[in-house]
Protein backbone atom coordinates (compact mmCIF):
# COMPACT_ATOMS: atom_id res chain seq x y z
CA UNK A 1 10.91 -84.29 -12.11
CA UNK A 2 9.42 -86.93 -9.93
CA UNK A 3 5.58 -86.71 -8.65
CA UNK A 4 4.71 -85.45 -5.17
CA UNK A 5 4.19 -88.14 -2.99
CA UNK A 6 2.84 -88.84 0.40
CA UNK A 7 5.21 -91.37 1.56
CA UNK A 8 3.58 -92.00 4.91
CA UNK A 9 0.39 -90.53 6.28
CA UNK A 10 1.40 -86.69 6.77
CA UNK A 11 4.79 -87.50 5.24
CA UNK A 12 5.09 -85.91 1.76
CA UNK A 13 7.94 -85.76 -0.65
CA UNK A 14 7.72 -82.26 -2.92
CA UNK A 15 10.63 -82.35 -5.53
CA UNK A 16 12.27 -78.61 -5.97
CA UNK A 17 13.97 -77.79 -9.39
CA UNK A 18 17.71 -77.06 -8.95
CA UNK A 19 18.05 -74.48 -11.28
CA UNK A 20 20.51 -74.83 -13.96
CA UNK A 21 22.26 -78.15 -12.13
CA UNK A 22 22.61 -81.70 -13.08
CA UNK A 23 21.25 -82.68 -9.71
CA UNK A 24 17.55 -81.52 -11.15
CA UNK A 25 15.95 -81.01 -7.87
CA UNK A 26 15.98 -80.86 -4.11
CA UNK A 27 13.40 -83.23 -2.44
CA UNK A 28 11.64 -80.91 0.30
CA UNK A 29 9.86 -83.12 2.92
CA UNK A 30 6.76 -82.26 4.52
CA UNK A 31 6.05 -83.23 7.96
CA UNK A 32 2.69 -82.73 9.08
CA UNK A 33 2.18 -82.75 12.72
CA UNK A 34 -1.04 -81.68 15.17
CA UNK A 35 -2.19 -78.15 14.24
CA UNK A 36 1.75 -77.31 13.03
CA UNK A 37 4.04 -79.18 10.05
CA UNK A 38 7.78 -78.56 8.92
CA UNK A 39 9.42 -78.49 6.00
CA UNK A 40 12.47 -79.74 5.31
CA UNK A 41 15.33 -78.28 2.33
CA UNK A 42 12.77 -75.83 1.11
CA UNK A 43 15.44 -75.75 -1.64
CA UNK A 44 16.79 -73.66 -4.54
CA UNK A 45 15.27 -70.09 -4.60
CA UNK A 46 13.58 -69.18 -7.78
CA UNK A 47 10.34 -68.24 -9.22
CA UNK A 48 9.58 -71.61 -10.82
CA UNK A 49 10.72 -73.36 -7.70
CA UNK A 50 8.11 -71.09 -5.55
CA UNK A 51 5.29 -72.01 -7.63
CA UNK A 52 6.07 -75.64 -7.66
CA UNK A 53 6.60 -75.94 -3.51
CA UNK A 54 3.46 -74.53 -3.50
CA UNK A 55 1.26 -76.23 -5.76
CA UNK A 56 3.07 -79.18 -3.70
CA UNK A 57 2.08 -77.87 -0.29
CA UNK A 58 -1.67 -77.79 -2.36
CA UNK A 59 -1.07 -81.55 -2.76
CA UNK A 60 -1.08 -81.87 0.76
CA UNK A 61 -4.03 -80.06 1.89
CA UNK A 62 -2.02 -77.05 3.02
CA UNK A 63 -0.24 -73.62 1.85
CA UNK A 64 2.60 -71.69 3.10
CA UNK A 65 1.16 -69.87 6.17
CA UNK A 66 0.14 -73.40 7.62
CA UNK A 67 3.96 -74.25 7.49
CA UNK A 68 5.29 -73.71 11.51
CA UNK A 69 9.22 -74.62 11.07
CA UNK A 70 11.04 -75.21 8.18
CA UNK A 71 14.25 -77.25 8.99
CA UNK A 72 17.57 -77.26 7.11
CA UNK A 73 20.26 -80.37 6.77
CA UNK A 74 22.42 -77.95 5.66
CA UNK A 75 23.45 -73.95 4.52
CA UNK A 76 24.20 -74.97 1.01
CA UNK A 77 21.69 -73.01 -1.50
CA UNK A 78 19.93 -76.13 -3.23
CA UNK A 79 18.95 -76.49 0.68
CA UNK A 80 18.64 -73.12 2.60
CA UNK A 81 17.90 -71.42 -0.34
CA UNK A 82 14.19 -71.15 -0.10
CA UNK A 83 13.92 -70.32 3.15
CA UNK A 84 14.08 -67.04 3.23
CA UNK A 85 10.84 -66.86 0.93
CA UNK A 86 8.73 -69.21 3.21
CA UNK A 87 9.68 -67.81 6.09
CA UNK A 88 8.56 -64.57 4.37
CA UNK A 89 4.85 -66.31 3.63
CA UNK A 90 4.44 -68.30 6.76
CA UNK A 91 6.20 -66.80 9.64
CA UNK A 92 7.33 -70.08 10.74
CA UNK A 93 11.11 -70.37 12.15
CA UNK A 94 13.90 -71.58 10.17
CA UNK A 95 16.00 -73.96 11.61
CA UNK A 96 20.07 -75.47 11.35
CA UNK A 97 21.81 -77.60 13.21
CA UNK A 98 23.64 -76.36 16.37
CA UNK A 99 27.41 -76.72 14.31
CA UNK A 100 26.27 -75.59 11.27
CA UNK A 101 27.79 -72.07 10.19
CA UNK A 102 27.27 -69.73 7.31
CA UNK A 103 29.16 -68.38 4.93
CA UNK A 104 28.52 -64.79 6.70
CA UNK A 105 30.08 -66.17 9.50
CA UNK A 106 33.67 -67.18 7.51
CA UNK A 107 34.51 -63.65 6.92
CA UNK A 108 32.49 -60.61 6.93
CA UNK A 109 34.38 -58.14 4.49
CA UNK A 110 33.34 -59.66 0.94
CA UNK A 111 36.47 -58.77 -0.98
CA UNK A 112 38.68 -60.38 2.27
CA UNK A 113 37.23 -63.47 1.48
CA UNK A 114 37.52 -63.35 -2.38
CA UNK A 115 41.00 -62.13 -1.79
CA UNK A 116 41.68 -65.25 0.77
CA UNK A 117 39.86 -67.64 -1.34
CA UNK A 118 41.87 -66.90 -4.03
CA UNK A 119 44.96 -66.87 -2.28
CA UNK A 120 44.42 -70.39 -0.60
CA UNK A 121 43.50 -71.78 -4.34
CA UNK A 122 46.98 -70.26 -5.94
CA UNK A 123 48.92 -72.20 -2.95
CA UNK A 124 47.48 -74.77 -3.65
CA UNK A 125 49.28 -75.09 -6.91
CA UNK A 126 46.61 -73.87 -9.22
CA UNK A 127 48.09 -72.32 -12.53
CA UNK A 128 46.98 -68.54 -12.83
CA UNK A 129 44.83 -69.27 -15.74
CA UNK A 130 42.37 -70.81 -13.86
CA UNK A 131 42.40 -69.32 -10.62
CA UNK A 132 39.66 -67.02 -11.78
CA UNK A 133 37.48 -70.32 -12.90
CA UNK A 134 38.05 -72.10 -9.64
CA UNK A 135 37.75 -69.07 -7.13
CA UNK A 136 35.18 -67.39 -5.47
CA UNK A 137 34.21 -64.05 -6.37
CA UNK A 138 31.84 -61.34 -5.15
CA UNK A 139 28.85 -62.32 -6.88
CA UNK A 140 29.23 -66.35 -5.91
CA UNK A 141 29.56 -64.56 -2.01
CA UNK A 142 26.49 -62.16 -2.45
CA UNK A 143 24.39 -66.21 -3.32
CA UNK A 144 26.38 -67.51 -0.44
CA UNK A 145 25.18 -64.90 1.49
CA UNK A 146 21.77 -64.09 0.83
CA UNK A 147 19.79 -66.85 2.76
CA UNK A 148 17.99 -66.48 5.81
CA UNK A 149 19.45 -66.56 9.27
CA UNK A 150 18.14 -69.60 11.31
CA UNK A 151 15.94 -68.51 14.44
CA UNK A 152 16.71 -72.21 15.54
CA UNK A 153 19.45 -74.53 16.08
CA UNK A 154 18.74 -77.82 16.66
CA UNK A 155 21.14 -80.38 18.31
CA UNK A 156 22.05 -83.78 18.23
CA UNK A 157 19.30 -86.14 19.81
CA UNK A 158 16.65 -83.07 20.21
CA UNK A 159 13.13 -83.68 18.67
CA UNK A 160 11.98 -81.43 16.55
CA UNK A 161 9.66 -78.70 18.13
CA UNK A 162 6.49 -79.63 15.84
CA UNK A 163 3.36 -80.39 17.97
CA UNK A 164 2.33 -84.18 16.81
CA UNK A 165 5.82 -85.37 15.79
CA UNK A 166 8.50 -87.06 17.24
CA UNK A 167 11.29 -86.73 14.96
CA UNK A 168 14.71 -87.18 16.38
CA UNK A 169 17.81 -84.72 14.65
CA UNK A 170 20.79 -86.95 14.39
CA UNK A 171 24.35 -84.85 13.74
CA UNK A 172 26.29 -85.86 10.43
CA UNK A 173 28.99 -83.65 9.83
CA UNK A 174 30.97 -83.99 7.11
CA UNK A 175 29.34 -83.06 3.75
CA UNK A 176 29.21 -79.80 5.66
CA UNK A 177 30.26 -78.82 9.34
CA UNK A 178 27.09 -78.81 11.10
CA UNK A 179 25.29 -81.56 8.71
CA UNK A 180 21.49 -83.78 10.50
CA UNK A 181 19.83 -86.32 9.51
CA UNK A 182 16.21 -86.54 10.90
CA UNK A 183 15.30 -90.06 12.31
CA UNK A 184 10.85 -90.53 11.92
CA UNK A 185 11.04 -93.86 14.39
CA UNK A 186 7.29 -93.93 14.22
CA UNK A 187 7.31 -93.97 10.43
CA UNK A 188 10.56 -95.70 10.18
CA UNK A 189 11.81 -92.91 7.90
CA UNK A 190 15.22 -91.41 7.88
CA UNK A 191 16.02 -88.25 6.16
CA UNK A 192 19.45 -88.18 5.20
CA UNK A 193 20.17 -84.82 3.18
CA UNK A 194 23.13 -85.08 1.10
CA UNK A 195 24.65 -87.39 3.66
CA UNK A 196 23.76 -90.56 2.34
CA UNK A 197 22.91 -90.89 -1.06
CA UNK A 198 21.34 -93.51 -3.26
CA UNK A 199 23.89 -93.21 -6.19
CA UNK A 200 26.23 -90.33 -5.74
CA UNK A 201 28.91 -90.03 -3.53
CA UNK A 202 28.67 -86.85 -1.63
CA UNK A 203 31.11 -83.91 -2.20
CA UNK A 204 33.59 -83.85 1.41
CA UNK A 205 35.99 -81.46 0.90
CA UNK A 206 38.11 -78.58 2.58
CA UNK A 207 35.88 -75.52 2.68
CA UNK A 208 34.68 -74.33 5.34
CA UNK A 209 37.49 -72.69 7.20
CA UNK A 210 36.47 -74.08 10.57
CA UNK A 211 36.23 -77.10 9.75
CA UNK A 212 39.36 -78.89 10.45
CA UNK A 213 39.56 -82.59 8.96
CA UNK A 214 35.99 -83.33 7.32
CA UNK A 215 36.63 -86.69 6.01
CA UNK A 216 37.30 -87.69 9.25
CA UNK A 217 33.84 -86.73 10.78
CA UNK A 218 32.25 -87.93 7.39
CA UNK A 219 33.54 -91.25 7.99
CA UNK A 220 32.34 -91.11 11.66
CA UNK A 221 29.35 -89.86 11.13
CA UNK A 222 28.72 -92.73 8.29
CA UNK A 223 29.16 -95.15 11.36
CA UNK A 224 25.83 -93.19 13.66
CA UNK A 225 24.01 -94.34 10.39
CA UNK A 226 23.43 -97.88 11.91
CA UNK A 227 19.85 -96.38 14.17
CA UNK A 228 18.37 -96.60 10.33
CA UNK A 229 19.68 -100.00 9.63
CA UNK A 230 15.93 -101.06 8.79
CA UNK A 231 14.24 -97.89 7.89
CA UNK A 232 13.60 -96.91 4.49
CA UNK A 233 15.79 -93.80 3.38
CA UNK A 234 14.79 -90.12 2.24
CA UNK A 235 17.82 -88.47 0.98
CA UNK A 236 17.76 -84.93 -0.81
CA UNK A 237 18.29 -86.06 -3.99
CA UNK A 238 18.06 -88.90 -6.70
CA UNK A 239 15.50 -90.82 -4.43
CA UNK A 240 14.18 -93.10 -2.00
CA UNK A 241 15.56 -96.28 -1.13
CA UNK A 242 16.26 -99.51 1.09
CA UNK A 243 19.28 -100.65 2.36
CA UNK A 244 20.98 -98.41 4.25
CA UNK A 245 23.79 -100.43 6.13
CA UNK A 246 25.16 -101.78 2.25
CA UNK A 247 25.20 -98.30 1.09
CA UNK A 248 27.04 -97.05 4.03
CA UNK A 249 29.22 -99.81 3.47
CA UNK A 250 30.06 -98.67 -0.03
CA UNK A 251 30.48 -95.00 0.48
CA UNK A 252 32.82 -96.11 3.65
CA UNK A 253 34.84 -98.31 0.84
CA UNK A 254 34.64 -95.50 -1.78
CA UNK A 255 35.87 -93.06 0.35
CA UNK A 256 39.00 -94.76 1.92
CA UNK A 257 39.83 -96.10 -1.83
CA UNK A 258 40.34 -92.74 -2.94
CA UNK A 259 42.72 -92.20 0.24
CA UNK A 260 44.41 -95.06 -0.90
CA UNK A 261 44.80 -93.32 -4.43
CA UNK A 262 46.34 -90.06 -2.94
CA UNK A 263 48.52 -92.19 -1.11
CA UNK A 264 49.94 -93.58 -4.23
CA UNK A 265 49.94 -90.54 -6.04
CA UNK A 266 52.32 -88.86 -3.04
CA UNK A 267 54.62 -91.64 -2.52
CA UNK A 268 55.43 -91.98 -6.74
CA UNK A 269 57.26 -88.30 -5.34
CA UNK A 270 55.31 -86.75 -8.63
CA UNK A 271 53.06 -84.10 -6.25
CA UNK A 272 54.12 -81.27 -4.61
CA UNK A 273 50.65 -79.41 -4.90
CA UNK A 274 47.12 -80.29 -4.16
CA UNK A 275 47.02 -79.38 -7.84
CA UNK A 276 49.61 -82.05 -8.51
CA UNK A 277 47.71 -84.60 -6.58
CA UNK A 278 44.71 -84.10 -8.22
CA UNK A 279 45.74 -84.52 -11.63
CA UNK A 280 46.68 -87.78 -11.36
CA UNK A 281 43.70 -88.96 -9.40
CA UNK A 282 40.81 -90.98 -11.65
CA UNK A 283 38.01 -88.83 -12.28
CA UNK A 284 34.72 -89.98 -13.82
CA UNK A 285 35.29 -88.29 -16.99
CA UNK A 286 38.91 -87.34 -16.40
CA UNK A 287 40.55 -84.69 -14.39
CA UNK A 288 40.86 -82.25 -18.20
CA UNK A 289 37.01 -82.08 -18.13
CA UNK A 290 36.80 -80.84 -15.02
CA UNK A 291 36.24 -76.74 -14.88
CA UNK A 292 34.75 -74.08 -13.22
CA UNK A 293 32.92 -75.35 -9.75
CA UNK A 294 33.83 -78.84 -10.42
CA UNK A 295 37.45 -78.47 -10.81
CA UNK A 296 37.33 -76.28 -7.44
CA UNK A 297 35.06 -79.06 -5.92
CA UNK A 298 37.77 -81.81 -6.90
CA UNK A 299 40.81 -79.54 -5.45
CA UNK A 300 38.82 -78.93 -1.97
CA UNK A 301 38.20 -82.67 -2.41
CA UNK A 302 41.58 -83.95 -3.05
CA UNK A 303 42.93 -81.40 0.19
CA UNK A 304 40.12 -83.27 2.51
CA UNK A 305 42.16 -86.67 1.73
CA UNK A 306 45.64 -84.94 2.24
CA UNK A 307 44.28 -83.58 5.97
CA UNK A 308 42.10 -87.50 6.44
CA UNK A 309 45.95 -88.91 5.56
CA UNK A 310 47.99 -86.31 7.89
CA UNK A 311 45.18 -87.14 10.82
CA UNK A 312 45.79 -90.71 10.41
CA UNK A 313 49.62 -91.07 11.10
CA UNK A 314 50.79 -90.18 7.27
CA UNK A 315 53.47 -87.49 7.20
CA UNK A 316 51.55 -85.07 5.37
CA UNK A 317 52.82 -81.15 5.36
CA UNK A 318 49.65 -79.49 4.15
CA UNK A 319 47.94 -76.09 5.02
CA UNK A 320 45.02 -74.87 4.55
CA UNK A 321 45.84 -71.34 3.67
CA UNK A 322 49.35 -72.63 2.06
CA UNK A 323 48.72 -76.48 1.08
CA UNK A 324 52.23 -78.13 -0.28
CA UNK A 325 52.05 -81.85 0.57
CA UNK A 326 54.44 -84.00 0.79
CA UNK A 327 54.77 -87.74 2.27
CA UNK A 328 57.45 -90.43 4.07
CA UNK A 329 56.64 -93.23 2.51
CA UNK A 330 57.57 -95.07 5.35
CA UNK A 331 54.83 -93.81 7.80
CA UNK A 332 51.23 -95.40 6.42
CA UNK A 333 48.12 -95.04 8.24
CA UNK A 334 45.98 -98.08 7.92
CA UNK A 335 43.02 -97.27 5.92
CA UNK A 336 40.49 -99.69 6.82
């Protein structure tokens, strides 16, 4: 775990332990304003991870009940997670950003959405002995669904409602619908979630039901990155860092390079499943090492590029509920 740091004069970096994940940790980030200070990605709920935010907050001069808003990039528990908790300690709001749904809001009846999930992962071509590793049950929706309810959302270009601060949300969606970055001008910080990264690339894929093509506004939203060209960057995990516009640059390369990949994959006429696809695409340690969450990470993954490819011109018959691609070779998009 790394040390709590103040990064700038009222800015402090708290690492959270991600329980049980490779990631490690979340890195909260304390803003502390005039009288009020937020806190943003509480992170991963758990007792250990309680007791650390705190002695964190101690770091800083404060405790929970001085926290006034804590702000979320996005609903995904190594985020969200903790906000339920400090909300319960400090009373302050908890906020998302204006796009951002939650699980809750997908489908309401529990065993509908298992029963959907799993049905969407079986059309997708995946054999019945691992539907039950790749699918969502009701225990994985009762974590999904036990975080707090935001009292704010906060929209692209709005400051954040903290007396003392001017810090600017910026919309990202991609990694998740209704994804922000926060843009410190004064401190020429940007906090970039699980947006931009230092090392990893981050996970775009086909979950959320409403949203429709999210590689598409990942790639987009890569390009609003530019207003932190020369700030230094405070992402959620790994660490800080310098040099934003190259590693844009090679998450925008990454990204379309793996489109290229499922292009070649569909036009060798070897895929007629998102399963299919996905098989033959190079993973890190191969695509037979890849179970549980991961493999249903890669699938979801794999369906983002087929929907990116369809959106850009490719003849690409995929459905959500129902995915069976297939491609003309002679219609290409250009992947640029």
């Amino acid at each position: 775990m790394p040390a709590v740091e103040e990064v700038r004069p009222g800015v402090w970096s708290i690492p959270v332990p991600f329980i049980n994940n490779p990631m490690r940790y979340t890195l909260a980030y304390l803003l502390v304003g005039d009288g009020e200070a937020a806190l943003v990605d509480p992170g991963w709920d758990s007792e250990e991870g309680w007791e650390i935010l705190q002695a964190g907050l101690a770091a800083a001069g404060l405790q929970p009940a001085d926290i006034t808003g804590i702000v979320v990039t996005h609903f995904h528990p190594d985020h969200l997670g903790m906000a339920a908790r400090l909300r319960a300690a400090s009373g302050a709001w908890v906020a998302l950003g204006a796009d951002e749904p939650l699980a809750v809001q997908w489908r309401g009846d529990p065993q509908l959405f298992v029963a959907a999930d799993r049905v969407q992962f079986a059309a997708w071509g995946v054999p019945a002995e691992f539907l039950n590793e790749v699918t969502f049950n009701t225990d994985t929706w009762a974590q999904l669904t036990s975080v707090d309810q935001p009292q704010r959302r906060l929209a692209d270009g709005e400051l954040l409602p903290i007396a003392g601060l001017r810090v600017r949300v910026l919309a990202t969606p991609g990694h998740t619908p209704g994804h922000i970055c926060l843009v410190d001008e004064a401190n020429q910080l940007i906090l970039t979630g699980d947006h931009v990264l230092p090392r990893i690339t981050p996970h775009v894929s086909l979950e959320a039901q409403i949203h429709a093509n999210p590689l598409a506004d990942y790639l987009q939203s890569l390009q609003v990155m530019a207003v932190g060209a020369e700030m230094e960057v405070l992402p959620a995990h790994e660490y800080r860092f310098r040099g934003l516009p190259e590693r844009v640059a090679e998450l925008q390369d990454h990204t379309l390079e793996r489109s290229r990949e499922v292009i070649a994959v569909l036009e060798s006429g070897t895929a007629a499943t998102v399963w299919d696809v996905s098989k033959q695409l190079g993973w890190s340690r191969g695509f037979a090492s890849l179970r549980g969450f991961t493999l249903r990470l890669a699938l979801a993954e794999t369906a983002s590029h087929l929907v990116y490819l369809s959106g850009q011109g490719m003849a690409v018959d995929i459905e959500v509920s129902r995915g069976a691609p297939s491609l003309k070779p002679s219609l290409k998009p250009s992947l640029k």
